[in-house]
Protein backbone atom coordinates (compact mmCIF):
# COMPACT_ATOMS: atom_id res chain seq x y z
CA UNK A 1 -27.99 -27.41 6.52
CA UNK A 2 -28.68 -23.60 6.99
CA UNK A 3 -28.84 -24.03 10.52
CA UNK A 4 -25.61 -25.89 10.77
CA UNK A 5 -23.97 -23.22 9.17
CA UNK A 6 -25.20 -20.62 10.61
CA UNK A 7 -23.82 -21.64 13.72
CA UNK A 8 -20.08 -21.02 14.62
CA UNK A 9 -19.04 -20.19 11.26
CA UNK A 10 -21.34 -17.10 11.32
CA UNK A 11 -20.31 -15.57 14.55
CA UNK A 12 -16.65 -16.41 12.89
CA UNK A 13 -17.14 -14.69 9.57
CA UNK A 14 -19.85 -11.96 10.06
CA UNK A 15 -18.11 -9.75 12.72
CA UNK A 16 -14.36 -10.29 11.09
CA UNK A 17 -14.70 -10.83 6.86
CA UNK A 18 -18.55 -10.25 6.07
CA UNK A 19 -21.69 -8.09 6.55
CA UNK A 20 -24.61 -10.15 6.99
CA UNK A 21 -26.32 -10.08 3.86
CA UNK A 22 -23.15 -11.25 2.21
CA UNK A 23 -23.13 -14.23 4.39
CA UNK A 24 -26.23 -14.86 2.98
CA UNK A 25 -24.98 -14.46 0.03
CA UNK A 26 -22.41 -16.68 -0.22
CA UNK A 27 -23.79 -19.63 2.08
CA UNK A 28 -27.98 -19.29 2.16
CA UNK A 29 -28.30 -18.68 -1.44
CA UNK A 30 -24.79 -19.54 -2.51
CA UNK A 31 -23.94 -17.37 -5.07
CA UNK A 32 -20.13 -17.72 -4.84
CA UNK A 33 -19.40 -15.29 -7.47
CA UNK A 34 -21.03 -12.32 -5.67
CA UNK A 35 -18.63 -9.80 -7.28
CA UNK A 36 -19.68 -7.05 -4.49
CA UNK A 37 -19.23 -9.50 -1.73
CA UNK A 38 -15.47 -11.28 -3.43
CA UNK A 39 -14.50 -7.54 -3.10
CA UNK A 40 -15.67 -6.99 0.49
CA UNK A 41 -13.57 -10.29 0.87
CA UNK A 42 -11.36 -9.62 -0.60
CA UNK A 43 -10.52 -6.46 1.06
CA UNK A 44 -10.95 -7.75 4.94
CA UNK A 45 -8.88 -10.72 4.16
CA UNK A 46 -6.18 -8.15 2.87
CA UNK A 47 -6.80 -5.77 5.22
CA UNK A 48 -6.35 -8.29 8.30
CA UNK A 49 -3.03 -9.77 6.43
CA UNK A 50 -1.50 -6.33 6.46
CA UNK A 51 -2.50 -5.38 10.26
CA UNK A 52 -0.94 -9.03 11.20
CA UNK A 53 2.15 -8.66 9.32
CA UNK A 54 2.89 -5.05 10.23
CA UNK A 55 3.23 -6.73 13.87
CA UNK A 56 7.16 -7.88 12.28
CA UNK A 57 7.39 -5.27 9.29
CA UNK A 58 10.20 -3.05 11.24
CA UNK A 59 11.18 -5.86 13.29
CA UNK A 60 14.12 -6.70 10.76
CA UNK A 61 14.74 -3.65 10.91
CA UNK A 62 15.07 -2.62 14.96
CA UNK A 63 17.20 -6.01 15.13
CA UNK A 64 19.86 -5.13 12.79
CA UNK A 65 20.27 -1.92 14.41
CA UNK A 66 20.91 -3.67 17.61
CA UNK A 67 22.82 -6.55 15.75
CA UNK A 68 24.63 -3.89 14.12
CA UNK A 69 25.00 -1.60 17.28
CA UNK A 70 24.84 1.58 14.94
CA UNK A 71 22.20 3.37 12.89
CA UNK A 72 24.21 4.26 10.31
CA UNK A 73 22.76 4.70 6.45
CA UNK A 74 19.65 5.65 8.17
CA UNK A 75 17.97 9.30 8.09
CA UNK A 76 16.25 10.42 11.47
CA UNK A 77 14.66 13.43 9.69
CA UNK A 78 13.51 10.38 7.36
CA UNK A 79 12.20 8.27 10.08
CA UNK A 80 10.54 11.09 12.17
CA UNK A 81 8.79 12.07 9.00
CA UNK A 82 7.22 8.28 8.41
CA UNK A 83 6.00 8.44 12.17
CA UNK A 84 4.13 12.25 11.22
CA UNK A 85 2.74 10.25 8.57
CA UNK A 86 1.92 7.11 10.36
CA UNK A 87 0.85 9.41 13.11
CA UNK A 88 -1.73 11.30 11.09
CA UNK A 89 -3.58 7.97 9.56
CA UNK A 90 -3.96 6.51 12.90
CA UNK A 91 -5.67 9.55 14.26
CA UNK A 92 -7.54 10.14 11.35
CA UNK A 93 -8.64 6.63 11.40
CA UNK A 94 -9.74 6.72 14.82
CA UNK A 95 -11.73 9.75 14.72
CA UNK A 96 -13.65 9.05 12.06
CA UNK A 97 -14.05 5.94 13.45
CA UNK A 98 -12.90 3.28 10.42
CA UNK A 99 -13.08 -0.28 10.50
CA UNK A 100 -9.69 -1.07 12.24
CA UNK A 101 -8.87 -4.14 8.94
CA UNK A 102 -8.45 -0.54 6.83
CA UNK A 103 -5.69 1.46 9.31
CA UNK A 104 -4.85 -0.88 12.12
CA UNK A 105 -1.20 -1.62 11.02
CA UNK A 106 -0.58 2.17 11.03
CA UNK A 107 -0.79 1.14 14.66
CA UNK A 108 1.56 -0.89 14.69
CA UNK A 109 4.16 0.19 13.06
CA UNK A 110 3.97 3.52 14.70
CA UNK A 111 5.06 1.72 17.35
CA UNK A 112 8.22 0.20 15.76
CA UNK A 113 8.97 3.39 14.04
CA UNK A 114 8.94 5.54 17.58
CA UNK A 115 11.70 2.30 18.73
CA UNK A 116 13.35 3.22 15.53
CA UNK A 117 13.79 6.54 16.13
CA UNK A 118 14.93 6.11 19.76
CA UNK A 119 17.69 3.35 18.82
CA UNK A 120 19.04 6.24 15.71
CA UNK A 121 19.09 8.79 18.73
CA UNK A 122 20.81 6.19 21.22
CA UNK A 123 23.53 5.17 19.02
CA UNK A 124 24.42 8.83 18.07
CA UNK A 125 25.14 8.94 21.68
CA UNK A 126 21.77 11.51 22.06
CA UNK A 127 20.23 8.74 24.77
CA UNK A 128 18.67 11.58 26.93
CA UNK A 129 17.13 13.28 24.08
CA UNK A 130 15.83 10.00 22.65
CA UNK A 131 13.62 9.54 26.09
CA UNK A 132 12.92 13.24 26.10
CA UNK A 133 11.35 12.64 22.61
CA UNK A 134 9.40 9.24 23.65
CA UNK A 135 8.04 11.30 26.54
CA UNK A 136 6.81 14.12 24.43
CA UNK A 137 5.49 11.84 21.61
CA UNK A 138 3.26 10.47 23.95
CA UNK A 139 1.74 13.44 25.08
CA UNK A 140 1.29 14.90 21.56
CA UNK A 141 -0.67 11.65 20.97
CA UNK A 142 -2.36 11.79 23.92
CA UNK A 143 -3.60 15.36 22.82
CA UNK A 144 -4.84 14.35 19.68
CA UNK A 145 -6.66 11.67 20.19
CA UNK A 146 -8.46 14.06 23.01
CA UNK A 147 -11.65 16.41 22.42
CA UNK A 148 -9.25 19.26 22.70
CA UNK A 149 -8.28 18.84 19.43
CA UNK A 150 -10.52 19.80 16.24
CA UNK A 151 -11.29 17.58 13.74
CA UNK A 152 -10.63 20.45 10.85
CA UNK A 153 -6.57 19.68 12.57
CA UNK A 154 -6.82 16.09 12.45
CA UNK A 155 -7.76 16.52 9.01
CA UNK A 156 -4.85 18.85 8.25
CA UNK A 157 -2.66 16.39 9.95
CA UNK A 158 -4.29 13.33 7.66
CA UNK A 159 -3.42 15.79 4.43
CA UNK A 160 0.10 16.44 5.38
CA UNK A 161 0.84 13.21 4.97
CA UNK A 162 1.42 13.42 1.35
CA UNK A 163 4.71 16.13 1.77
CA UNK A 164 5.76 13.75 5.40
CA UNK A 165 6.10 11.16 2.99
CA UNK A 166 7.49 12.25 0.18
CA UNK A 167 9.35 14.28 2.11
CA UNK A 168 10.90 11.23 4.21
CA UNK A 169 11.60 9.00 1.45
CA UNK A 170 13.73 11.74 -0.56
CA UNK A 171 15.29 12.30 2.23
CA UNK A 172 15.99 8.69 2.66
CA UNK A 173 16.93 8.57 -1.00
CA UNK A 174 19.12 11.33 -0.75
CA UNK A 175 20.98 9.58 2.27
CA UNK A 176 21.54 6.48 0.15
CA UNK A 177 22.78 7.94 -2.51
CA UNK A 178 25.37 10.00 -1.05
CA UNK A 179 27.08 7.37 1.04
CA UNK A 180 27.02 5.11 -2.21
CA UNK A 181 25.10 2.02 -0.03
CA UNK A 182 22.35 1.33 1.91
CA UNK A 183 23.53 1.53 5.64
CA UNK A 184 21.70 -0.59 8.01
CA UNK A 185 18.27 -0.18 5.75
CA UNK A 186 16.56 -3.89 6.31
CA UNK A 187 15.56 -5.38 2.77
CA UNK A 188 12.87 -7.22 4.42
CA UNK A 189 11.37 -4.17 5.86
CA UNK A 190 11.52 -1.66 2.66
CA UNK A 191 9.96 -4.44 0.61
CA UNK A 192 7.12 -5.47 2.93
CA UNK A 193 6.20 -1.85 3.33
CA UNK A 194 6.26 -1.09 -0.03
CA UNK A 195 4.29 -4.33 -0.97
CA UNK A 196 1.82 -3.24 2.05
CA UNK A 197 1.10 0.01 0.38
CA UNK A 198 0.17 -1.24 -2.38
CA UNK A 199 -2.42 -3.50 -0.83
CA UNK A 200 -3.69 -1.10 1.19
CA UNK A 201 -4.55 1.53 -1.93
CA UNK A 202 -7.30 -1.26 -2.37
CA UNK A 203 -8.47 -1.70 1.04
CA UNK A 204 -8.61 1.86 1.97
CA UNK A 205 -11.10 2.70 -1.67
CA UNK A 206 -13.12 -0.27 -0.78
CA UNK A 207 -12.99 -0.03 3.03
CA UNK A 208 -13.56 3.83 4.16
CA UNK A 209 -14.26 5.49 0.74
CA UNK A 210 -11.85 8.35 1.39
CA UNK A 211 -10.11 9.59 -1.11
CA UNK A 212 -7.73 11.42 0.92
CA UNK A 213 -6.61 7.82 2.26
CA UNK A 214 -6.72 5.98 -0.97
CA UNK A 215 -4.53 9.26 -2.20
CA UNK A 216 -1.53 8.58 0.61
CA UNK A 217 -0.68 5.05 -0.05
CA UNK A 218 -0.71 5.42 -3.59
CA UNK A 219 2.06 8.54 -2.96
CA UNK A 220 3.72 5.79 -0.45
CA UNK A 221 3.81 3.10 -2.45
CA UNK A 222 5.79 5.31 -5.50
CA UNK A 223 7.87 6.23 -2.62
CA UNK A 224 8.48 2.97 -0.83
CA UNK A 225 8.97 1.85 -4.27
CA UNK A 226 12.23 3.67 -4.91
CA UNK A 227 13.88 3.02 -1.82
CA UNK A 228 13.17 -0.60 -2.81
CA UNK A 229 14.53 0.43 -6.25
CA UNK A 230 17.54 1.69 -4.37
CA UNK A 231 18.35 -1.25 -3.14
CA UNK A 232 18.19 -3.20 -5.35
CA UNK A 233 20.80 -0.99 -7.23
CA UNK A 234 23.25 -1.03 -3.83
CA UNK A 235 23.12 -4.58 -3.28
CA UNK A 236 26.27 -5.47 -3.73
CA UNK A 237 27.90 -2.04 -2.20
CA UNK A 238 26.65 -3.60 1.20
CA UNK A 239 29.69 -5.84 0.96
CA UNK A 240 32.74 -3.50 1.60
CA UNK A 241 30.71 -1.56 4.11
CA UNK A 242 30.44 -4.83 6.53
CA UNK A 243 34.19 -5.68 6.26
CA UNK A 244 34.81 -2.33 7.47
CA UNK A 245 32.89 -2.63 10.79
């Protein structure tokens, strides 16, 4: 019986949701209750959900743009400050070499937030400058992540994060609450992010231990929480926007 299942289901679990010994743990001595292990588990399992579904967080959000052929509602100052942020956890990640279940969707939606901020540029009619940007993201990141840079600035970058994103999301806030709506803002997207933040204030204590990374997403999750909050409160002020496009 312990052969059998230490056979594909070990080379399955071990590497992706579980250290060895709570393998063991859970299916040589079978002690299901483990509370150690359930949290290890636990966080993976969460961990892995959030990297998976960051792959379509912002995708809402890129497709109304082009469904909507504007940008409107949204705040580029806003978006370039999530990417700072999103910039700085990846790196940080990286270099201090973190299990890739505890940052990976940073990642990801990176990506989708650099699209984001080209299609804002593109539809102000700023399409040259929204390549020029993609060009010199790249080699910022490409800097970075290189032994050129010192890991006392890639720690600075990591604790920035905290102003980027409160800094972002007022600005955001700000936005919506001056034009009286929500713009092209995806629902879909604010809510998954701020339900992914949440999430990840577990994953990150139980995963890497860092306090400066548990700190962030418990700053982004307040934040992403009252853009949600916002709207919710312009739901129906959507309406008279659409019938004038």
């Amino acid at each position: 019986m312990a052969a059998e299942t230490d056979g594909p289901l070990k080379r399955v679990l071990v590497p992706i949701l579980l250290p060895e010994k709570c393998y063991d743990q859970f299916f040589v001595h079978w002690d299901l209750l483990h509370v150690p292990c359930l949290k290890i588990l636990l966080s993976k399992g969460l961990g892995l959900g959030i990297v998976a579904g960051s792959l379509l967080v912002k995708l809402p959000q890129v497709l109304k743009i082009l469904g909507a052929k504007s940008a409107e509602g949204l705040s580029l100052q806003s978006v370039m400050l999530e990417l700072v942020a999103l910039t700085g956890t990846m790196v940080y990640s990286i270099v201090n070499k973190f299990p890739f279940s505890s940052w990976g969707e940073a990642l990801f939606l990176m990506l989708q937030t650099v699209t984001i901020c080209f299609l804002v540029l593109h539809y102000r009619g700023q399409t040259v400058k929204g390549v020029a940007f993609l060009a010199g993201y790249a080699l910022v990141l490409l800097v970075l992540l290189s032994p050129l840079t010192p890991m006392a600035v890639i720690t600075l970058l990591q604790a920035s994060n905290v102003p980027s994103v409160v800094a972002g999301k007022l600005l955001q806030a700000v936005t919506n609450y001056r034009n009286g709506h929500t713009g092209q803002l995806s629902a879909i997207t604010v809510f998954l992010l701020f339900g992914g933040s949440l999430a990840r204030i577990f994953t990150s204590i139980q995963e890497t231990g860092d306090p400066l990374m548990a700190g962030t997403f418990v700053v982004s999750s307040l934040c992403n929480g009252l853009i949600a909050a916002q709207l919710l409160f312009y739901w129906n002020a959507k309406a008279p926007h659409k019938k004038k496009e």
